[in-house]
C-alpha atoms as a PDB file:
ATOM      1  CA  UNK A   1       0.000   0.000   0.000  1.00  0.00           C
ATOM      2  CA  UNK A   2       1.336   3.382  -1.136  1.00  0.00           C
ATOM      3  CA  UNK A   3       2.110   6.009   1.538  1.00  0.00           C
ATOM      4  CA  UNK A   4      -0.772   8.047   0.932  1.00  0.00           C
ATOM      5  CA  UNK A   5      -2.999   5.447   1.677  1.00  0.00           C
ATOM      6  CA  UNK A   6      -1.701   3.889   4.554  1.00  0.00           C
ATOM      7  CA  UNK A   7      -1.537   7.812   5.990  1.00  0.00           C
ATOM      8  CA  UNK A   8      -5.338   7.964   5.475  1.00  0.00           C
ATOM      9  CA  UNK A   9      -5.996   4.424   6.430  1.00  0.00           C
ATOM     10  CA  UNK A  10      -4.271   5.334   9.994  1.00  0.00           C
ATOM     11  CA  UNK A  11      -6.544   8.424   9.865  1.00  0.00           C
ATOM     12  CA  UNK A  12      -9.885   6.471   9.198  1.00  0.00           C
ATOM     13  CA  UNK A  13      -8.537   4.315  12.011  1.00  0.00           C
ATOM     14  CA  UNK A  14      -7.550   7.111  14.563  1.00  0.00           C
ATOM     15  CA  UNK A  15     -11.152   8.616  13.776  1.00  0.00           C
ATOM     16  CA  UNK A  16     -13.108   5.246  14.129  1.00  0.00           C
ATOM     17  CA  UNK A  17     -11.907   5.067  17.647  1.00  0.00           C
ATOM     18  CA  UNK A  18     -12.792   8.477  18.176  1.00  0.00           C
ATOM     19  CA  UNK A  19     -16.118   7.925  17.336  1.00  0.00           C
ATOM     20  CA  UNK A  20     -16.598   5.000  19.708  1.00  0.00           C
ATOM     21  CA  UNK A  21     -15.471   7.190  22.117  1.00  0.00           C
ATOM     22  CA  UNK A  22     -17.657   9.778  21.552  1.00  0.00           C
ATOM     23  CA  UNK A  23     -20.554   7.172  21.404  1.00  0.00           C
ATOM     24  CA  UNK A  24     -19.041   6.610  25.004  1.00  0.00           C
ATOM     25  CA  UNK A  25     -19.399  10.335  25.739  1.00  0.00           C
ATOM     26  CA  UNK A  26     -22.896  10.746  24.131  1.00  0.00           C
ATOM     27  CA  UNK A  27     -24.390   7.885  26.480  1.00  0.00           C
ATOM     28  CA  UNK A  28     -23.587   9.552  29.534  1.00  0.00           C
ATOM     29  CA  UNK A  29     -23.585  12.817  27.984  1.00  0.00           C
ATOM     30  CA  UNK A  30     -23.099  15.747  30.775  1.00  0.00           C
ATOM     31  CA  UNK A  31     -22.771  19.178  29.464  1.00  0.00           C
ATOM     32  CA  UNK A  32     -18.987  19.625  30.496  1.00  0.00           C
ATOM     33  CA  UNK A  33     -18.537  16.900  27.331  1.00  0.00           C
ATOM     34  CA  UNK A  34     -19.501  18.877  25.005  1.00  0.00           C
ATOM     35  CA  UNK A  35     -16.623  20.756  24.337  1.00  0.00           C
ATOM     36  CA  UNK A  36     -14.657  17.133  24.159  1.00  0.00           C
ATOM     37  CA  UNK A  37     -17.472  15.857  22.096  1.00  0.00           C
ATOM     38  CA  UNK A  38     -16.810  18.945  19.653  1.00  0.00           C
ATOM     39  CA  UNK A  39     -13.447  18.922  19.525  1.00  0.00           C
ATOM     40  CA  UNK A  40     -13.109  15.122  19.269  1.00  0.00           C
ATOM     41  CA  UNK A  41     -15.448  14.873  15.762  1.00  0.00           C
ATOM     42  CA  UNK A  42     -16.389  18.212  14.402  1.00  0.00           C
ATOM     43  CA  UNK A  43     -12.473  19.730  14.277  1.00  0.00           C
ATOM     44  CA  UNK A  44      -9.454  17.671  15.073  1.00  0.00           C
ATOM     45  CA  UNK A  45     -10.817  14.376  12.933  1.00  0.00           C
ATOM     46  CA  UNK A  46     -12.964  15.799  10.270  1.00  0.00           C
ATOM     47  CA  UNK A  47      -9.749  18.074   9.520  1.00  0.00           C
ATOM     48  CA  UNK A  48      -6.719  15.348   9.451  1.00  0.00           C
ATOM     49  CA  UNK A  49      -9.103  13.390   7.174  1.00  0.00           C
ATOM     50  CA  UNK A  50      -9.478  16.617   4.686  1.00  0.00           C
ATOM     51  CA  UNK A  51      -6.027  17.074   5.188  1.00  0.00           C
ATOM     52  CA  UNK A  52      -5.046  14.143   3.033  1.00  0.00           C
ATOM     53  CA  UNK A  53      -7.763  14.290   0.406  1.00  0.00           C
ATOM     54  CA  UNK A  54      -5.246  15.573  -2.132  1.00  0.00           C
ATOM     55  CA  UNK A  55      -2.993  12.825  -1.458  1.00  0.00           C
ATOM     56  CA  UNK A  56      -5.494  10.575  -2.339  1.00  0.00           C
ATOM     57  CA  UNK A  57      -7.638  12.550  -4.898  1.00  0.00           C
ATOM     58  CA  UNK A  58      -6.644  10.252  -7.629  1.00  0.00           C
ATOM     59  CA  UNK A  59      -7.663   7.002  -6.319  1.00  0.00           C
ATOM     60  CA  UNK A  60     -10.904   5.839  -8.147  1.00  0.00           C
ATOM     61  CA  UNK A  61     -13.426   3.552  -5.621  1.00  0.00           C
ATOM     62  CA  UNK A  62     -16.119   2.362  -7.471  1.00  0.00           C
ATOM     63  CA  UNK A  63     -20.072   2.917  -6.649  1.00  0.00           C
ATOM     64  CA  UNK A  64     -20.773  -0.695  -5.783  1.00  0.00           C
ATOM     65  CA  UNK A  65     -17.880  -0.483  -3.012  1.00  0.00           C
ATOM     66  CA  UNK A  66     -20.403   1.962  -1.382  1.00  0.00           C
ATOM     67  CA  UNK A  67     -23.931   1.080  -2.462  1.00  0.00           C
ATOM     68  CA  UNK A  68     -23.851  -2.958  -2.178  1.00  0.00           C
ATOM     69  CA  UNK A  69     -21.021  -3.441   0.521  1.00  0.00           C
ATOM     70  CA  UNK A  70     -20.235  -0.142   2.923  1.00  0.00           C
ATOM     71  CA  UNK A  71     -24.228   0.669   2.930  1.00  0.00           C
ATOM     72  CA  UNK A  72     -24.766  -2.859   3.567  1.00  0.00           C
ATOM     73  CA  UNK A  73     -22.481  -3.530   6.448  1.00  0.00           C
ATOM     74  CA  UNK A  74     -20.492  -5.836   4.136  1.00  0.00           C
ATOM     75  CA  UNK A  75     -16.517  -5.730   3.881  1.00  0.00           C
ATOM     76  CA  UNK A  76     -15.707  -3.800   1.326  1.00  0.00           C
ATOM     77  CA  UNK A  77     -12.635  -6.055   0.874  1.00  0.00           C
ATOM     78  CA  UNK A  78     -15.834  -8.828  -0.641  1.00  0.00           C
ATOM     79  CA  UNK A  79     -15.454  -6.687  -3.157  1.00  0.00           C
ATOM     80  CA  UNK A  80     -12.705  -7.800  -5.255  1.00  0.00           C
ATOM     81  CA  UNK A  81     -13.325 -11.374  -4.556  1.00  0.00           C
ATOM     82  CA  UNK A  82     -16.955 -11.247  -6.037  1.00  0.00           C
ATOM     83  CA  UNK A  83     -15.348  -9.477  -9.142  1.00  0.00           C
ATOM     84  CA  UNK A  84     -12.760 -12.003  -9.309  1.00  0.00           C
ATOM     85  CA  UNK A  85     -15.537 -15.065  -9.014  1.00  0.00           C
ATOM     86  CA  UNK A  86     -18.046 -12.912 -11.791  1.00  0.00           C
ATOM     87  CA  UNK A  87     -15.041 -12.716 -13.958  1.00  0.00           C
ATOM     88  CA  UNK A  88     -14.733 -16.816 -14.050  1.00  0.00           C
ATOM     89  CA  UNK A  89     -17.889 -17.316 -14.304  1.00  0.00           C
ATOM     90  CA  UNK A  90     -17.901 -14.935 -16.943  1.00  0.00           C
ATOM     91  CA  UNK A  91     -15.074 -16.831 -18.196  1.00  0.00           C
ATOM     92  CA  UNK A  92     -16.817 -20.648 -18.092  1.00  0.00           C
ATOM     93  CA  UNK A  93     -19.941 -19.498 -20.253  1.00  0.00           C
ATOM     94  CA  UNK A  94     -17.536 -17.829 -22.763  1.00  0.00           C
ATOM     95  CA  UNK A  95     -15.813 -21.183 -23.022  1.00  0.00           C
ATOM     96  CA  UNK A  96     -18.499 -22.502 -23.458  1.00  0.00           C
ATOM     97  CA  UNK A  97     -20.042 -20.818 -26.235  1.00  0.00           C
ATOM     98  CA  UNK A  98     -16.567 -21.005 -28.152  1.00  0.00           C
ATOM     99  CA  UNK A  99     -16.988 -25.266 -27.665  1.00  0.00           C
ATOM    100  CA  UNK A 100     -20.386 -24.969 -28.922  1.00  0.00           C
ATOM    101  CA  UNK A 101     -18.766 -22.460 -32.115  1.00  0.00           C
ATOM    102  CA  UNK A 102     -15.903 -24.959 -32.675  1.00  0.00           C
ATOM    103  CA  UNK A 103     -18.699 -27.579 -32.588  1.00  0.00           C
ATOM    104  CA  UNK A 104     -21.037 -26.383 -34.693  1.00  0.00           C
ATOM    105  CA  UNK A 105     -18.376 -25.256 -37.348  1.00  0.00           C
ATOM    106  CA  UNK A 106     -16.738 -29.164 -37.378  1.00  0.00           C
ATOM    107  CA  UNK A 107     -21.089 -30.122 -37.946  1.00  0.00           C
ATOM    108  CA  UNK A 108     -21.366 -27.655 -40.600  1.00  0.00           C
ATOM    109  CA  UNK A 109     -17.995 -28.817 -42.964  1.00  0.00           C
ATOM    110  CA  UNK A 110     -19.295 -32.212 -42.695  1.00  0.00           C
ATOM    111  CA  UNK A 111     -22.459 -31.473 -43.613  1.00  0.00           C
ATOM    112  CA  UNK A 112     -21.089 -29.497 -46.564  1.00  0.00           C
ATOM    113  CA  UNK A 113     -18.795 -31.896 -47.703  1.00  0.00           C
ATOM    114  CA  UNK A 114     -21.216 -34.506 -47.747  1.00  0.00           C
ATOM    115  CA  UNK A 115     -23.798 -32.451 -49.713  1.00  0.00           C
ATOM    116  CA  UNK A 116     -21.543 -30.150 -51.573  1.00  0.00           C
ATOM    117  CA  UNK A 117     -17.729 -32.307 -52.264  1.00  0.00           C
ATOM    118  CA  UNK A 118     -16.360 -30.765 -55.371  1.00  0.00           C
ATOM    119  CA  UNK A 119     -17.379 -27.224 -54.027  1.00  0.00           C
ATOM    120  CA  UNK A 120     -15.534 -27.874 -50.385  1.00  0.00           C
ATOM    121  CA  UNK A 121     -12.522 -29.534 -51.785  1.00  0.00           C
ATOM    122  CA  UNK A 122     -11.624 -26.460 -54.130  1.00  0.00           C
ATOM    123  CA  UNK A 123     -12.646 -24.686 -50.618  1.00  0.00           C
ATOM    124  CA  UNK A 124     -10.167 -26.633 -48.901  1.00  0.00           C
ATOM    125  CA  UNK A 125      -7.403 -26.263 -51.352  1.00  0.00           C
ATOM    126  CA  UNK A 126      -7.802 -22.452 -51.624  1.00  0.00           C
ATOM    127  CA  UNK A 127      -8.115 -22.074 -47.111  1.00  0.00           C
ATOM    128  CA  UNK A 128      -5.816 -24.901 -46.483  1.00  0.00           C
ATOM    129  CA  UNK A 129      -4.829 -23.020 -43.459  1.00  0.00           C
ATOM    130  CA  UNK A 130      -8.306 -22.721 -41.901  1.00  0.00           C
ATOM    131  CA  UNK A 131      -9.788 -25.970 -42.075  1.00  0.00           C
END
């Protein structure tokens, strides 16, 4: 992980455990916590976060990291791993279809060359690399 990212990473994780903290304060909540509370979430975290958003400005996250894991409680590391699995699934039925080509094309110059020999064998001669 690049420098950047680790930097914000400890952020994230510096301002996680503020906010169980202030979940702490906010339970038991006297008004002599406020200031605490304030200072905690609304100034000190909120601002090291902003600090490195140009650090990390160019890092692209997409949408469904957000919408179908994040929003969902879900690790947002299941992402990759369901993109890796939909990519070899992907992958089988592909495979698949190109059997069923390769198939159908082996059918097809058999058929021809029983109904059609003298037309597929000056075929053959002229695509002698294709058949």
């Amino acid at each position: 992980m690049s420098a950047p990212l680790e930097n914000l990473e400890t952020q994230l994780e510096m301002f996680i455990e503020n906010v169980r903290q202030i979940r702490i304060i906010v339970s038991d909540f006297q008004p002599q916590g406020q200031n605490v509370l304030n200072q905690k979430i609304l100034v000190t975290g909120l601002q090291e976060i902003d600090k490195l958003r140009p650090q990390v400005q160019d890092v692209y996250v997409p949408f469904e990291v957000f919408f179908d894991y994040i929003d969902q409680d879900k690790n947002p590391q299941l992402y990759t791993k369901d993109c890796v699995e939909k990519a070899l699934a992907k992958n089988e039925e592909v495979k698949g279809k190109i059997e069923s080509l390769k198939k159908f094309k082996s059918n097809l110059l058999l058929e021809l060359y029983k109904t059609f020999p003298t037309e597929m064998n000056n075929y053959r001669a002229y695509r002698k690399d294709s058949i």
